[in-house]
Structures are given as C-alpha cells and as structure tokens.
C-alpha atoms as a PDB file:
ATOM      1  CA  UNK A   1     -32.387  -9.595 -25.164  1.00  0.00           C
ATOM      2  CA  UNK A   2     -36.291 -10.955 -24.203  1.00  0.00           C
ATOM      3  CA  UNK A   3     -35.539 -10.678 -20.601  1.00  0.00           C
ATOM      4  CA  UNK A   4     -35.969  -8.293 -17.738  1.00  0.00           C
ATOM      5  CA  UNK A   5     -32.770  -6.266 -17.547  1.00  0.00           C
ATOM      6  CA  UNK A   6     -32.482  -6.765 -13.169  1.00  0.00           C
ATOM      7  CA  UNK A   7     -32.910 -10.939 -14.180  1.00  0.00           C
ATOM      8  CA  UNK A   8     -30.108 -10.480 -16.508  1.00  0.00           C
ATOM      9  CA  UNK A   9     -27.882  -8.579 -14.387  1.00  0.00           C
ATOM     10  CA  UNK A  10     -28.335 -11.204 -11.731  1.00  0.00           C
ATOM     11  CA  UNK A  11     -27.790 -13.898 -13.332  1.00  0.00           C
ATOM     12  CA  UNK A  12     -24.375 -12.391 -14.907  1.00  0.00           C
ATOM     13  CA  UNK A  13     -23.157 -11.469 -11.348  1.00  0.00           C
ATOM     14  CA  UNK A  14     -23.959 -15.009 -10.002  1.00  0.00           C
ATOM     15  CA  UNK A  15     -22.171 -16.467 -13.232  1.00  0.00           C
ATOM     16  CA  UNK A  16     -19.161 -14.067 -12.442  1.00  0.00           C
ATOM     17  CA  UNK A  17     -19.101 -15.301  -8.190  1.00  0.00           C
ATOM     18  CA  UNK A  18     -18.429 -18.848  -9.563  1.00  0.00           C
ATOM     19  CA  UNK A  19     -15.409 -17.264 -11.501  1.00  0.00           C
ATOM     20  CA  UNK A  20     -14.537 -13.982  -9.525  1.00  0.00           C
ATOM     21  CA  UNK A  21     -10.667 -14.786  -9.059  1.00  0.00           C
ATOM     22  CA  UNK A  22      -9.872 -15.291 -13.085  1.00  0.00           C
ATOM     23  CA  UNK A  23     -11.969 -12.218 -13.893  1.00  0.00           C
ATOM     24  CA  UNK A  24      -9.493 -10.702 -11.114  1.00  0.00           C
ATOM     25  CA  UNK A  25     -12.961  -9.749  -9.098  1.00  0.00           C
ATOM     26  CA  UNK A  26     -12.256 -11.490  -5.909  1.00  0.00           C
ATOM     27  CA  UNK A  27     -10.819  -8.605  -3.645  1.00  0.00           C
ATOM     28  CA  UNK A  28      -7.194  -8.894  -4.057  1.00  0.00           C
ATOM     29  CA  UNK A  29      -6.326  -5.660  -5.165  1.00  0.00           C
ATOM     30  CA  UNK A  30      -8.644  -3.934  -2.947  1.00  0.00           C
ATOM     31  CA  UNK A  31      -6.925  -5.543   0.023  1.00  0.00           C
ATOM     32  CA  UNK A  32      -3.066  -4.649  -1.569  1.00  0.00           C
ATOM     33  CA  UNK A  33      -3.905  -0.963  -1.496  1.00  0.00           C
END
C-alpha cells in the first residue's frame, strides 16, 4: 500500500467511527445479548 500498516489501520477505524451504525458497529447487538 506505501504506508505504515498501524497509520492505515487508524485511519480505517476513524473512517469506520464516522459510520459505525450502517456498518452495524455501534454496540447494538452487544447490548441485546
């Protein structure tokens, strides 16, 4: 990719925060069970 893998990571988790309840990431199902 020509970057540093922890940069990439980071930046893909701080895309995926903006965007965490469509990707069903916010929590919901952990606080259903």
């Amino acid at each position: 990719l020509g970057v540093d893998l922890e940069e990439h990571i980071t930046f893909c988790i701080e895309a995926m925060k903006g965007i965490a309840d469509k990707l069903g990431l916010d929590g919901s199902a952990a606080k259903s069970a």
